[in-house]
Protein backbone atom coordinates (compact mmCIF):
# COMPACT_ATOMS: atom_id res chain seq x y z
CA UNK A 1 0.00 0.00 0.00
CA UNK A 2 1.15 3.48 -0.90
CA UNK A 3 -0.66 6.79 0.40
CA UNK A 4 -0.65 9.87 -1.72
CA UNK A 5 -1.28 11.90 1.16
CA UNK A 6 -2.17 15.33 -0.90
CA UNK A 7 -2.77 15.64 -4.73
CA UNK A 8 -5.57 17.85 -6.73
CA UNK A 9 -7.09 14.84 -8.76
CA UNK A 10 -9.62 17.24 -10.38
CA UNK A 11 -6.71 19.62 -11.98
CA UNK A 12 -7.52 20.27 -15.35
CA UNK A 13 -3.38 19.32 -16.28
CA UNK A 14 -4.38 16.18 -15.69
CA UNK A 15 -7.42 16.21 -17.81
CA UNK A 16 -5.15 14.02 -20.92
CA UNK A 17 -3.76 11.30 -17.89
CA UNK A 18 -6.97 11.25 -15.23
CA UNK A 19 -8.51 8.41 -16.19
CA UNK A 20 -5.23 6.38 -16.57
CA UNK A 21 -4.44 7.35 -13.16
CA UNK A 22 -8.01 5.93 -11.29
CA UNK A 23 -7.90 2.88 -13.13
CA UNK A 24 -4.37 2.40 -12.23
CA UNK A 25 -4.94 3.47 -8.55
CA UNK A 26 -6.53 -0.41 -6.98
CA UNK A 27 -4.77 -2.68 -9.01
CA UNK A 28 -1.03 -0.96 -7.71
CA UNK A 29 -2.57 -0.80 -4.18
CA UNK A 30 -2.49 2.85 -3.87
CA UNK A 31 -4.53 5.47 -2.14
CA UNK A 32 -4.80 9.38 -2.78
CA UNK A 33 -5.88 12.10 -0.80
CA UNK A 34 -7.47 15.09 -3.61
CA UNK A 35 -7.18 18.37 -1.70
CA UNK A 36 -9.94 21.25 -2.15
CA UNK A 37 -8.76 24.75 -3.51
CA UNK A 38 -12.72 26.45 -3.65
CA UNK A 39 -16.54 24.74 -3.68
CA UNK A 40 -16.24 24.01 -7.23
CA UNK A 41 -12.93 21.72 -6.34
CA UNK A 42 -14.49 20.63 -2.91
CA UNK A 43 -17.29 19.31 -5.04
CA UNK A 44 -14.87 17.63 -7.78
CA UNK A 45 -12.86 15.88 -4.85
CA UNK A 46 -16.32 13.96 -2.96
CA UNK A 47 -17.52 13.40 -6.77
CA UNK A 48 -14.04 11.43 -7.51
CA UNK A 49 -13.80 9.90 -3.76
CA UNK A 50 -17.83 8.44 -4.29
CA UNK A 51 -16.69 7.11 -7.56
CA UNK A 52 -13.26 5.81 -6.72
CA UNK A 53 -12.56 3.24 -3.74
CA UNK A 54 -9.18 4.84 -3.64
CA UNK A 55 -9.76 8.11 -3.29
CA UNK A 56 -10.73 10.21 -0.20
CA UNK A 57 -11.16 14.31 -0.77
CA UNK A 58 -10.60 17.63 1.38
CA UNK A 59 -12.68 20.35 1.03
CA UNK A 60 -12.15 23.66 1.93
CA UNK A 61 -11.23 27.60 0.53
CA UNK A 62 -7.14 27.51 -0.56
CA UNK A 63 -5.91 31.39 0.10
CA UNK A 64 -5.29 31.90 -3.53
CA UNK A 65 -9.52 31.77 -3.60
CA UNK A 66 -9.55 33.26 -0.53
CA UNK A 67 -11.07 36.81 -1.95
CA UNK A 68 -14.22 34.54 -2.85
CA UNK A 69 -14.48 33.29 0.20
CA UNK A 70 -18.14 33.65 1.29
CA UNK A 71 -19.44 33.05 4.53
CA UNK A 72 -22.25 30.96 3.38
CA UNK A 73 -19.35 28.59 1.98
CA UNK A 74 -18.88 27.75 5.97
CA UNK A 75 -22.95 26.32 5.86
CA UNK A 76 -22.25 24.43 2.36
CA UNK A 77 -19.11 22.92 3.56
CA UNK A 78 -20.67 21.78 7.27
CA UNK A 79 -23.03 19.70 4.57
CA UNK A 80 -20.10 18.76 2.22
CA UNK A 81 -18.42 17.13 5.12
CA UNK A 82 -20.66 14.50 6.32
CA UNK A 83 -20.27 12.82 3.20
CA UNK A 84 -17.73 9.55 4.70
CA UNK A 85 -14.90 10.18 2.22
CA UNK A 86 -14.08 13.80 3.62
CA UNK A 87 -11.24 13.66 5.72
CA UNK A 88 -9.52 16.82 6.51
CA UNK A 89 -10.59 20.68 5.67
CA UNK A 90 -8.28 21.89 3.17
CA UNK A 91 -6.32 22.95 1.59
CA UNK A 92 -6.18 26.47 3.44
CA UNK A 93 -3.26 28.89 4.84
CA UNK A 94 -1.90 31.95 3.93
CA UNK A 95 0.26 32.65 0.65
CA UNK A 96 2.17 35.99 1.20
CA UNK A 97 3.97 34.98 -2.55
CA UNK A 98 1.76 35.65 -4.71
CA UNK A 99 -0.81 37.52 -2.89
CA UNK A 100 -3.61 36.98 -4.93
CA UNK A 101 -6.16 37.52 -2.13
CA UNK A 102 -5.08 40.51 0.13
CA UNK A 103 -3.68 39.57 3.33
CA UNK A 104 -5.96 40.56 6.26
CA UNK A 105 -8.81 37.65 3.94
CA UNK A 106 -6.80 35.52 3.84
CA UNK A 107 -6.36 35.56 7.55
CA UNK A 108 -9.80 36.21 8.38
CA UNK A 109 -10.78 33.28 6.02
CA UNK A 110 -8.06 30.82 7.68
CA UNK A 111 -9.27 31.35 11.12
CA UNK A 112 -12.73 31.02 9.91
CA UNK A 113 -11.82 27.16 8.34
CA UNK A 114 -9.94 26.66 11.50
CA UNK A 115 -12.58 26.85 13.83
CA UNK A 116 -14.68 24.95 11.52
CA UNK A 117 -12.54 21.84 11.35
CA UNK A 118 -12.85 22.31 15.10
CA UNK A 119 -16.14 22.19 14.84
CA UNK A 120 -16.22 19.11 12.68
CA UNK A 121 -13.33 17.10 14.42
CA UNK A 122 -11.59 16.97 11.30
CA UNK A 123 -7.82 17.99 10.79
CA UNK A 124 -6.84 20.49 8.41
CA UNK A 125 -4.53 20.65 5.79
CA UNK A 126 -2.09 23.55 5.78
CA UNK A 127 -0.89 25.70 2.69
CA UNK A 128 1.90 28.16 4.09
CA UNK A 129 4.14 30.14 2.19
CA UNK A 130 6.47 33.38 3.21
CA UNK A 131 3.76 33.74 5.95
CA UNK A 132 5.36 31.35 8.81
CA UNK A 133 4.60 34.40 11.55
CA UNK A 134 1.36 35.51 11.10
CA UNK A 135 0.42 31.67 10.66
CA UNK A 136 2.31 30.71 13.87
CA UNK A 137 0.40 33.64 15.31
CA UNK A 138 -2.88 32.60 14.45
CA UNK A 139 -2.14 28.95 15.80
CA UNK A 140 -1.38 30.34 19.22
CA UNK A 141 -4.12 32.46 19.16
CA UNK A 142 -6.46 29.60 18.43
CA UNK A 143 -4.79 27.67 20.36
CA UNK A 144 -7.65 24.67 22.14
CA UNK A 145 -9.51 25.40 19.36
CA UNK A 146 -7.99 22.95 16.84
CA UNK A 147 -7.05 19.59 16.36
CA UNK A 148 -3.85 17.99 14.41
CA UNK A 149 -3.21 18.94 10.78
CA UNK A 150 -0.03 18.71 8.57
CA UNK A 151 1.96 21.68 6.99
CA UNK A 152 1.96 20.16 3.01
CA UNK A 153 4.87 20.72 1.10
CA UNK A 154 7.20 21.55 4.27
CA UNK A 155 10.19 23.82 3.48
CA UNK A 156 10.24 25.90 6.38
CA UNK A 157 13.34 26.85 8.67
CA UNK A 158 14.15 24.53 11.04
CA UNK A 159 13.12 26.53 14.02
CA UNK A 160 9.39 26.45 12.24
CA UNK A 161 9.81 22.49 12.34
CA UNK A 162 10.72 22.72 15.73
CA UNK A 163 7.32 24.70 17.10
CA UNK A 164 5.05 22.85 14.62
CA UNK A 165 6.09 19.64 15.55
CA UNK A 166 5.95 20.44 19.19
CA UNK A 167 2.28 21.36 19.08
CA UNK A 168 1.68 18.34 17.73
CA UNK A 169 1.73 18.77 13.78
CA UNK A 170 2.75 16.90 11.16
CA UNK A 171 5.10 17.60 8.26
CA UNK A 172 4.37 16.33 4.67
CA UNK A 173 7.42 16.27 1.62
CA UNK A 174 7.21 16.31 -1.84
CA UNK A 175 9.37 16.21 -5.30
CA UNK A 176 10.63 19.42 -3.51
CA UNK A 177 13.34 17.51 -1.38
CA UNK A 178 14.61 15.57 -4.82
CA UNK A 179 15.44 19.30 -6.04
CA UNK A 180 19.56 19.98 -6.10
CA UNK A 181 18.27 22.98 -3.93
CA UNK A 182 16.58 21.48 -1.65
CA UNK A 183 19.58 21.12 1.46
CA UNK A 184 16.91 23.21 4.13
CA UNK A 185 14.20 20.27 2.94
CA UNK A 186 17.05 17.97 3.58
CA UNK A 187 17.63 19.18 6.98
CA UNK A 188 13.97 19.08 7.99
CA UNK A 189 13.48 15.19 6.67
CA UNK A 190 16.84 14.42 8.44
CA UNK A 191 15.16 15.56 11.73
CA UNK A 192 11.65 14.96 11.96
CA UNK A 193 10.24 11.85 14.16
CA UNK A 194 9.29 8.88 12.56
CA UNK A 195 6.07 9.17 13.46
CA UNK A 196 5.61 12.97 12.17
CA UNK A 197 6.24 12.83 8.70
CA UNK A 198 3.66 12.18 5.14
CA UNK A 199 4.92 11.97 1.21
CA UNK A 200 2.59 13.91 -1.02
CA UNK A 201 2.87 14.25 -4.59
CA UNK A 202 1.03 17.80 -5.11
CA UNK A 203 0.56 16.40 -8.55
CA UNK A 204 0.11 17.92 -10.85
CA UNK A 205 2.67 20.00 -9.35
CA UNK A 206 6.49 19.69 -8.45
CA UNK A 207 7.14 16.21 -10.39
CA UNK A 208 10.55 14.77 -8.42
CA UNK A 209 13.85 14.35 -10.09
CA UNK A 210 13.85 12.54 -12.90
CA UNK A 211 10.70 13.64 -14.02
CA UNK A 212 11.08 17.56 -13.48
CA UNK A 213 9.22 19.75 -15.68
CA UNK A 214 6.82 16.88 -15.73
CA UNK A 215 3.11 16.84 -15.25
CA UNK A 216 3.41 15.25 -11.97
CA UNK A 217 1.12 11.76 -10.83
CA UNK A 218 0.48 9.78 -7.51
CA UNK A 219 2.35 7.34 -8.06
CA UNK A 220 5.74 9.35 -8.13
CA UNK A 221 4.94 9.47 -4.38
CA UNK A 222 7.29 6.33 -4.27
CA UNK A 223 10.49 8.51 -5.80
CA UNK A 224 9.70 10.76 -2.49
CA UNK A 225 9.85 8.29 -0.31
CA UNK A 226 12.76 6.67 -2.08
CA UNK A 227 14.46 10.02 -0.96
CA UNK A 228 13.39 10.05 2.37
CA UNK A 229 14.74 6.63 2.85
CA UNK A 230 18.30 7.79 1.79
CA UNK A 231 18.34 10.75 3.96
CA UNK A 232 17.05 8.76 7.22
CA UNK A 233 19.11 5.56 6.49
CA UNK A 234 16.29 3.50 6.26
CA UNK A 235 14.86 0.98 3.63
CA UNK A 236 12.22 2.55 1.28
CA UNK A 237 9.79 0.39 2.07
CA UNK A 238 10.19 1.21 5.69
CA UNK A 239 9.49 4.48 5.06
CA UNK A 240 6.01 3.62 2.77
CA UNK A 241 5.13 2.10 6.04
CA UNK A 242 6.15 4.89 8.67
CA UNK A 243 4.03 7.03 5.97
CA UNK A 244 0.73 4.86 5.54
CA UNK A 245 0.75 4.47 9.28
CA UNK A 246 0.84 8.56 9.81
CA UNK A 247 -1.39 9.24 7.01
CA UNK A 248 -4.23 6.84 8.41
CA UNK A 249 -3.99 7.94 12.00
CA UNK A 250 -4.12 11.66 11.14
CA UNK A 251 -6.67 11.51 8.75
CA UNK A 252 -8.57 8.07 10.62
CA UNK A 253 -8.55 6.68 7.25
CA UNK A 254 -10.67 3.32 7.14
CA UNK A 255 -7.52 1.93 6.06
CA UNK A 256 -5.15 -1.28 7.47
CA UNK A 257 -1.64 -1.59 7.54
């Protein structure tokens, strides 16, 4: 068994490859987590999890969409969520980047989705980038008022690691740390416990070495953990393992290892 623990199934750059991918997904015993962006994705990811055995889905308002974000989206996904194949609320976060949703929104709508995972006893999935302090700000301020979630696509400092793991997070890597640039990534999967860590594809994003450039798919999930396994010393398969087991017990996946 293999865990994609975050992909976007429903991207439309895998419109030529989708189909190839679900039918492919039970026969090589592997599982994928599609994560939300918006309702219309939220809605693509519990149409794909009802239809594939295989699949499970996020919902939830990514900050890109953030300055879309309607309140009433909170009611529609409370209703979204009691469908068995939700697992998480996500992805959401703050992106300081690109800014494509001003910042004070994007804050206003993470706190919002944070409370409402709360609500729902659901983890969330976290989208952070050049915004570590005013997210590390809003956890402590919410602090009680959440339960476990993972930082996808980790490639913080160190010190971030540190404080996220502490509070009980979890850290998920991608191609990223197959990058020649990737030493900080490195340094992060050289450290974290055992029992903290996911492998995510992102697909159809960030393809790992040797397919770079690539339109990336689940099952290059195994070339991630294939790095991990070289960094910690351990056997690749070990490290599938270590992964499936965090993946199931963070998301309670109706899964067996």
């Amino acid at each position: 068994m293999i865990i994609d623990s975050h992909c976007h199934l429903y991207d439309e750059k895998l419109n030529p490859i989708r189909q190839e991918i679900l039918n492919s997904l039970k026969p090589t015993d592997l599982y994928c987590i599609t994560c939300a962006d918006g309702v219309p994705s939220a809605k693509a990811c519990i149409s794909l999890a009802q239809n594939w055995s295989n699949v499970f889905a996020t919902i939830g308002t990514h900050p890109h969409e953030a300055k879309d974000f309607k309140d009433e989206d909170l009611s529609l996904y409370r209703d979204l969520a009691q469908n068995k194949k939700v697992v998480a609320i996500g992805e959401i976060g703050l992106d300081y980047y690109y800014d494509f949703t001003p910042r004070q929104k994007q804050i206003e709508v993470l706190k919002k989705q944070i409370l409402l995972a709360y609500e729902l006893n659901l983890p969330c999935v976290f989208h952070v980038r050049e915004a570590t302090k005013d997210f590390l700000e809003i956890l402590h301020e919410l602090k009680g008022k959440f339960h476990s979630g993972v930082v996808h696509s980790f490639n913080g400092s160190i010190d971030t690691a540190k404080i996220l793991l502490k509070d009980g997070f979890y850290l998920s890597f991608n191609g990223i740390a197959t990058f020649n640039n990737a030493r900080n990534v490195l340094e992060i999967i050289k450290m974290v416990p055992l029992d903290k860590f996911l492998i995510e594809t992102d697909s159809p994003y960030l393809a790992p070495v040797p397919h770079r450039g690539e339109i990336n798919q689940p099952k290059y999930v195994e070339l991630v953990a294939q790095k991990i396994a070289e960094v910690k010393g351990l056997d690749k398969n070990e490290v599938l393992h270590l992964a499936n087991q965090n993946a199931i017990r963070l998301f309670n996946l109706p899964l067996k290892v």
